[in-house]
N, C-alpha and C. Protein backbone atom coordinates (compact mmCIF):
# COMPACT_ATOMS: atom_id res chain seq x y z
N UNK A 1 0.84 -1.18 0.00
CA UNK A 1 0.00 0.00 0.00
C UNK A 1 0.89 1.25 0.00
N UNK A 2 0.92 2.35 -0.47
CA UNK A 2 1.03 3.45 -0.79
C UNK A 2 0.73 4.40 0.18
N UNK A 3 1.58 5.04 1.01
CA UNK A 3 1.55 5.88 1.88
C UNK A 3 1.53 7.18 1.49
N UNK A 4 0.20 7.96 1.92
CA UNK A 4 0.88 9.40 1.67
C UNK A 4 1.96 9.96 1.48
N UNK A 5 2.70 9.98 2.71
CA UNK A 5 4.24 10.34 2.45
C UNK A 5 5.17 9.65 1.37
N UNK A 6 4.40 8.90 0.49
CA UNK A 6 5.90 8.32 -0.33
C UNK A 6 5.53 9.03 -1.44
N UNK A 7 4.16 9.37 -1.60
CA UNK A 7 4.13 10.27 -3.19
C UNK A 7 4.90 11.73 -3.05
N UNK A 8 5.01 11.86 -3.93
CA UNK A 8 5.79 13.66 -4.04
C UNK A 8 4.99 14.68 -4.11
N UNK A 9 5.11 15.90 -3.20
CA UNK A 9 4.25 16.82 -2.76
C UNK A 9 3.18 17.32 -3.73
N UNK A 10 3.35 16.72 -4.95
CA UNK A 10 2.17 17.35 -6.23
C UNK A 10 1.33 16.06 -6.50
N UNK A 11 1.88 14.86 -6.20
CA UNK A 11 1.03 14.08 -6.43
C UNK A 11 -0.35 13.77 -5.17
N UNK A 12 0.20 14.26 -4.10
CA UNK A 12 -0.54 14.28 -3.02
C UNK A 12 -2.05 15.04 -3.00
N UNK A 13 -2.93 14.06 -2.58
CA UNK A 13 -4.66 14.61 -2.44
C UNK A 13 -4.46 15.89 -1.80
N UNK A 14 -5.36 16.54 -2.62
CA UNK A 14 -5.28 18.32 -2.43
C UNK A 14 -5.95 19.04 -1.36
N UNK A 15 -7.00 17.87 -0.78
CA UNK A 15 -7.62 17.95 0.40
C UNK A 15 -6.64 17.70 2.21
N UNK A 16 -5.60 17.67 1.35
CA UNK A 16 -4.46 16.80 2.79
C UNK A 16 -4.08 18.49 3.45
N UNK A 17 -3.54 19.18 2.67
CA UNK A 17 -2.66 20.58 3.04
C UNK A 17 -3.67 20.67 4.66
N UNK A 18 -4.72 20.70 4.96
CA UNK A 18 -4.98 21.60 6.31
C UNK A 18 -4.46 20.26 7.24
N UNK A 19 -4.29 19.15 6.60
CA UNK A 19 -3.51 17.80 7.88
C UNK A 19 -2.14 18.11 7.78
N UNK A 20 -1.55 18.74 6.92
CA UNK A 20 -0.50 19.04 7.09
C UNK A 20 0.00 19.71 7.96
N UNK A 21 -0.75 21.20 7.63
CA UNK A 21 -0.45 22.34 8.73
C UNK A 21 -1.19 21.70 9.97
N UNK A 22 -1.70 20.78 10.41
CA UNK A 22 -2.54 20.65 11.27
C UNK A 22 -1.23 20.15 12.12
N UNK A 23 -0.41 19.38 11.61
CA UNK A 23 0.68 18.34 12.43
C UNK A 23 2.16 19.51 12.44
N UNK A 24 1.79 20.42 11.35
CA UNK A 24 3.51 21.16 11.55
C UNK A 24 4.26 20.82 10.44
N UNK A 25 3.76 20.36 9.36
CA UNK A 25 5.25 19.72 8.23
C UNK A 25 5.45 21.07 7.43
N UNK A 26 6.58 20.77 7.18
CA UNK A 26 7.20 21.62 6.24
C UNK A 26 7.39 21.27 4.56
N UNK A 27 7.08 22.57 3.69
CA UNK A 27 7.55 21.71 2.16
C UNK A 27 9.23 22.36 2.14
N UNK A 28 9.55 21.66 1.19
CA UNK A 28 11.05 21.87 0.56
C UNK A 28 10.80 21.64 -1.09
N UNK A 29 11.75 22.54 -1.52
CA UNK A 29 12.31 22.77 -2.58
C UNK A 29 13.79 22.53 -3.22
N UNK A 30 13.97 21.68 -3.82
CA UNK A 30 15.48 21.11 -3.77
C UNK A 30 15.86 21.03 -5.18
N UNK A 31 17.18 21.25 -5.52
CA UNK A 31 18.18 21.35 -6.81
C UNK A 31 18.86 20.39 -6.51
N UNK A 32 18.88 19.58 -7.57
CA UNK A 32 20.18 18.51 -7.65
C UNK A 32 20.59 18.44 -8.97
N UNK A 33 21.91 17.77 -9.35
CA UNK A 33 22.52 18.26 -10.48
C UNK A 33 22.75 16.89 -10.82
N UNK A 34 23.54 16.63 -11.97
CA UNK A 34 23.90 15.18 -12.08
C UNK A 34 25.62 14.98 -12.59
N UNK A 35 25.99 14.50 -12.02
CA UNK A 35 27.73 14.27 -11.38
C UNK A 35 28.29 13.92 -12.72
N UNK A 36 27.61 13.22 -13.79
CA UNK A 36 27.90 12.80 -15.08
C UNK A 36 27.55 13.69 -16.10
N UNK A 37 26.70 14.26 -16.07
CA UNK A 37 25.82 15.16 -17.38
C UNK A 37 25.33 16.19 -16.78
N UNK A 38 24.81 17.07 -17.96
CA UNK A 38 24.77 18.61 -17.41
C UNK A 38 22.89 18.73 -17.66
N UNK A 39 22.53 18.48 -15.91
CA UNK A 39 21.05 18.12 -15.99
C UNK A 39 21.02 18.67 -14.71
N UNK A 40 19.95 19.75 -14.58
CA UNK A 40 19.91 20.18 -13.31
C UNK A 40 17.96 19.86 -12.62
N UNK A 41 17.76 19.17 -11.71
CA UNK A 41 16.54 18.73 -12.00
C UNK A 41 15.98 19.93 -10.40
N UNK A 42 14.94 20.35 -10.34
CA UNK A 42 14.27 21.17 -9.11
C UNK A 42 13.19 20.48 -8.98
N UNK A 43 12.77 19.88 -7.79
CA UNK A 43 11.97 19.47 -7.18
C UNK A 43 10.57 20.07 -5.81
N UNK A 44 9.79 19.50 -5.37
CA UNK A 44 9.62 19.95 -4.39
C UNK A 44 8.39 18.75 -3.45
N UNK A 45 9.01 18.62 -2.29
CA UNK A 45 8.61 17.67 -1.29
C UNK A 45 8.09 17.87 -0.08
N UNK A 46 7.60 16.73 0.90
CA UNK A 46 7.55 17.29 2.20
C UNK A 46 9.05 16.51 2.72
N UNK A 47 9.21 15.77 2.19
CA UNK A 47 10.48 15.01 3.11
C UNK A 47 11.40 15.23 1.95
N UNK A 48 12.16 15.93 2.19
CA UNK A 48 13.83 16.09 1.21
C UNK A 48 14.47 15.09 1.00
N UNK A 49 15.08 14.22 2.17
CA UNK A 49 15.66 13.37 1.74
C UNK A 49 15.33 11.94 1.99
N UNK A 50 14.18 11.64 1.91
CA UNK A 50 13.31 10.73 1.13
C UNK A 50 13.45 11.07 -0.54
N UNK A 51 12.85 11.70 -0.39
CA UNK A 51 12.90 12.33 -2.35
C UNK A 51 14.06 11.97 -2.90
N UNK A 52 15.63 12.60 -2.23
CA UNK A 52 16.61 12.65 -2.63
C UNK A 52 17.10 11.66 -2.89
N UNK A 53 16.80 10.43 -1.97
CA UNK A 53 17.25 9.28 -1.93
C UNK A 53 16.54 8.65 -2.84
N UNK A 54 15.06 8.67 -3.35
CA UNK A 54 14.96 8.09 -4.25
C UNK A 54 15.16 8.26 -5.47
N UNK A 55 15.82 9.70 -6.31
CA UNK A 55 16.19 9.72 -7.28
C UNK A 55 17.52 9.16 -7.22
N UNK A 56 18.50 9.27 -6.19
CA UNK A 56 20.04 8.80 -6.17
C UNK A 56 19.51 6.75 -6.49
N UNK A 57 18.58 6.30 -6.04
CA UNK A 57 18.37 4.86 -6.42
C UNK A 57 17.78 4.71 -7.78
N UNK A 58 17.29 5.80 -8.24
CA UNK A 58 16.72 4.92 -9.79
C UNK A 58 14.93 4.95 -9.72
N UNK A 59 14.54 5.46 -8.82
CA UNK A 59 13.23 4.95 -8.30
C UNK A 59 12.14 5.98 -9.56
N UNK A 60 12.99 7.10 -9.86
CA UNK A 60 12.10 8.32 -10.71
C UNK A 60 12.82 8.30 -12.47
N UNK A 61 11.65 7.55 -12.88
CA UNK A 61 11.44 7.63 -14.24
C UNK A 61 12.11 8.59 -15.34
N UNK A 62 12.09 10.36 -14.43
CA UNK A 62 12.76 11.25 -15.18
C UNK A 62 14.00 11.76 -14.49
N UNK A 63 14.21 11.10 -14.38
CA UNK A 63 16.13 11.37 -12.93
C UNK A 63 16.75 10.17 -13.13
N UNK A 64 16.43 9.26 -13.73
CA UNK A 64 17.38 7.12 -13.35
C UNK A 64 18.15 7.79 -14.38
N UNK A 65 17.96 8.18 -15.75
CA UNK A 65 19.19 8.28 -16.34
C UNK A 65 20.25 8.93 -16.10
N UNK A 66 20.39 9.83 -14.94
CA UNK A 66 21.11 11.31 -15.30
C UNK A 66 22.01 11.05 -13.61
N UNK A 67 21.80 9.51 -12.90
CA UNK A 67 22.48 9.48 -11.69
C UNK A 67 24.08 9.52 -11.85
N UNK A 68 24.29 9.05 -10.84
CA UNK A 68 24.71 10.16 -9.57
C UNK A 68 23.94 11.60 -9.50
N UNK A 69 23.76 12.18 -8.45
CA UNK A 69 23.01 13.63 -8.02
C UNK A 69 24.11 13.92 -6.89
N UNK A 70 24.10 15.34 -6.62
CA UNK A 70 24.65 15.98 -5.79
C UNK A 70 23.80 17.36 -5.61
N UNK A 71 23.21 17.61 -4.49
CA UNK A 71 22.92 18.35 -3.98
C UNK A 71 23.33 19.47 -4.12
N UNK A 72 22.28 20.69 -4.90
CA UNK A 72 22.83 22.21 -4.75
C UNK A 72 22.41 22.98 -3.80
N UNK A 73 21.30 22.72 -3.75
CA UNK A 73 20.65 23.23 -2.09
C UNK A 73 18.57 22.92 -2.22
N UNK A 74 18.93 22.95 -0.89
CA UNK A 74 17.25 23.02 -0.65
C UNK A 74 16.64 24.03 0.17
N UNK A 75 15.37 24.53 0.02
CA UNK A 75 14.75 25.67 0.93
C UNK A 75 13.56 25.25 1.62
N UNK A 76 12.93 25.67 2.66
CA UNK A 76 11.89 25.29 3.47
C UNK A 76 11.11 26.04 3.90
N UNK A 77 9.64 25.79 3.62
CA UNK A 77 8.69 26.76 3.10
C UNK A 77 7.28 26.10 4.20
N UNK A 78 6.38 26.70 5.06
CA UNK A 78 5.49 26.68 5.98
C UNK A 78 4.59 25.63 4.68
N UNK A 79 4.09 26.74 3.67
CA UNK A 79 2.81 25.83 3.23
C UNK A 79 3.21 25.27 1.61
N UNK A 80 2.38 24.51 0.85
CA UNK A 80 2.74 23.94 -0.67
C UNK A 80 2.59 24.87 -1.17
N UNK A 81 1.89 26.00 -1.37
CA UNK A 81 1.23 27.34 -2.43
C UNK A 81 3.08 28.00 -1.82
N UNK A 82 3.70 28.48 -1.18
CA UNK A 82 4.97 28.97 -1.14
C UNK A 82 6.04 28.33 -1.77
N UNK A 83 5.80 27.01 -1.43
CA UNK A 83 6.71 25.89 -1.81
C UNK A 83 6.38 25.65 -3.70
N UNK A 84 5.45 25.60 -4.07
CA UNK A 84 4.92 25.69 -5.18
C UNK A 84 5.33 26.89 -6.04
N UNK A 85 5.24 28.15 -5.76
CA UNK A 85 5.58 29.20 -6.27
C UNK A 85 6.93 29.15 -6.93
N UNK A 86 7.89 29.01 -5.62
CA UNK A 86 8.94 29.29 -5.64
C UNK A 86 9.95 27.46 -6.81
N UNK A 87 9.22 26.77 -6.86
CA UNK A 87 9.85 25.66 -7.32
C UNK A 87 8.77 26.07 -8.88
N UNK A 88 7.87 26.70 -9.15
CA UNK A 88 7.65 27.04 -10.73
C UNK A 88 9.30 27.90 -11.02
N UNK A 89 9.25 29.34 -10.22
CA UNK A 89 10.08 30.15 -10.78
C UNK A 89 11.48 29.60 -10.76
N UNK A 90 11.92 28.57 -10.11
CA UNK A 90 13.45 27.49 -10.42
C UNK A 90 13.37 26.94 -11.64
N UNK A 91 11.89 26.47 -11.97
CA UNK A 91 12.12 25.79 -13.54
C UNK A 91 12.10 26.03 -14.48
N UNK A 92 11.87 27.79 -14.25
CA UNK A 92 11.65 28.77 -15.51
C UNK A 92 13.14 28.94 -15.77
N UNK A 93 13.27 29.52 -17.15
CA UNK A 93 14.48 29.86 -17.91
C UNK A 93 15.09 30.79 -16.75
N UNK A 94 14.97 31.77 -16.51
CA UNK A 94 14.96 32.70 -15.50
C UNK A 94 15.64 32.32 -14.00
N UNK A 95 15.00 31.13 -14.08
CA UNK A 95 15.20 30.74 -12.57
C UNK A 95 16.22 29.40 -12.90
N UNK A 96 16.62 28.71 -13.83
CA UNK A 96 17.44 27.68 -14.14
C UNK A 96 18.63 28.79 -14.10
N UNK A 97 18.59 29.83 -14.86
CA UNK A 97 20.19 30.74 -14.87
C UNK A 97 20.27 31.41 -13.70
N UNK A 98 19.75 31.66 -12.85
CA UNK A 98 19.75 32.14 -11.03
C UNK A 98 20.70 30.85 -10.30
N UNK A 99 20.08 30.14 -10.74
CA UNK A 99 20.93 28.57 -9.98
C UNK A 99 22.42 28.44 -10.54
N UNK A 100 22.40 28.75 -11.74
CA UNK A 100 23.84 28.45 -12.56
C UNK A 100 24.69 29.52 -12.16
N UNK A 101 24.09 30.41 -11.62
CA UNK A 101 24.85 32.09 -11.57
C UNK A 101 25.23 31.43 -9.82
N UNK A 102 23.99 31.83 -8.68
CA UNK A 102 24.28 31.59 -7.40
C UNK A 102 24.99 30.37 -7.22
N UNK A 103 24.57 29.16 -7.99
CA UNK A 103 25.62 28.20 -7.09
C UNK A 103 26.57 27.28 -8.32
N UNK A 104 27.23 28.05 -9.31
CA UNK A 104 28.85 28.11 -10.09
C UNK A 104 29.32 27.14 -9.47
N UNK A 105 29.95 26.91 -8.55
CA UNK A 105 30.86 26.45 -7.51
C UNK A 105 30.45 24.88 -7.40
N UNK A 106 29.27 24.63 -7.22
CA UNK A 106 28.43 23.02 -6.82
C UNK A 106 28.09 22.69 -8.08
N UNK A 107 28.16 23.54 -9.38
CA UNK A 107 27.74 22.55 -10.61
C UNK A 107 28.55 22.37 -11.53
């Protein structure tokens, strides 16, 4: 069976967010890069490294080819509509060259 927590914060029933805030979780927003090829993938979760760990295994359909990952950073956001916002404007053109500019150094 399929636990809430194992789907990824967009696949999750849209009716859940007030059980969320009800218990305290946090979303995240996370960049990872790929150690072999020049693939920068942005995500966004309630558990980071759950997520993380399952693209480093192969588990995500659009990430198994592009492993190894290394971490550029992640951010942590009260509700999904913040967390949401801010992980559109990472995947925009705009926001892919913000990442390449701020973190040079990790990619």
């Amino acid at each position: 069976m399929v636990e809430l927590a194992d789907l990824p914060a967009d696949r999750q029933a849209r009716g859940t967010q007030n059980l969320y805030l009800k218990y305290n979780l946090m979303y995240f927003v996370y960049a990872i890069t790929s150690l072999n090829r020049n693939y920068i993938y942005i995500g966004l979760t309630n558990d980071h490294q759950r997520r993380i760990n399952q693209h480093q295994m192969g588990k995500e359909k659009t990430t198994a080819p592009y492993r190894p990952f290394a971490v550029i950073f992640t951010e942590q956001y009260e509700t999904r509509i913040e967390a949401r916002q801010r992980e559109k404007y990472l995947k925009s053109g705009i926001g892919k060259e913000w990442i390449k500019r701020a973190y040079k150094k990790k990619l």
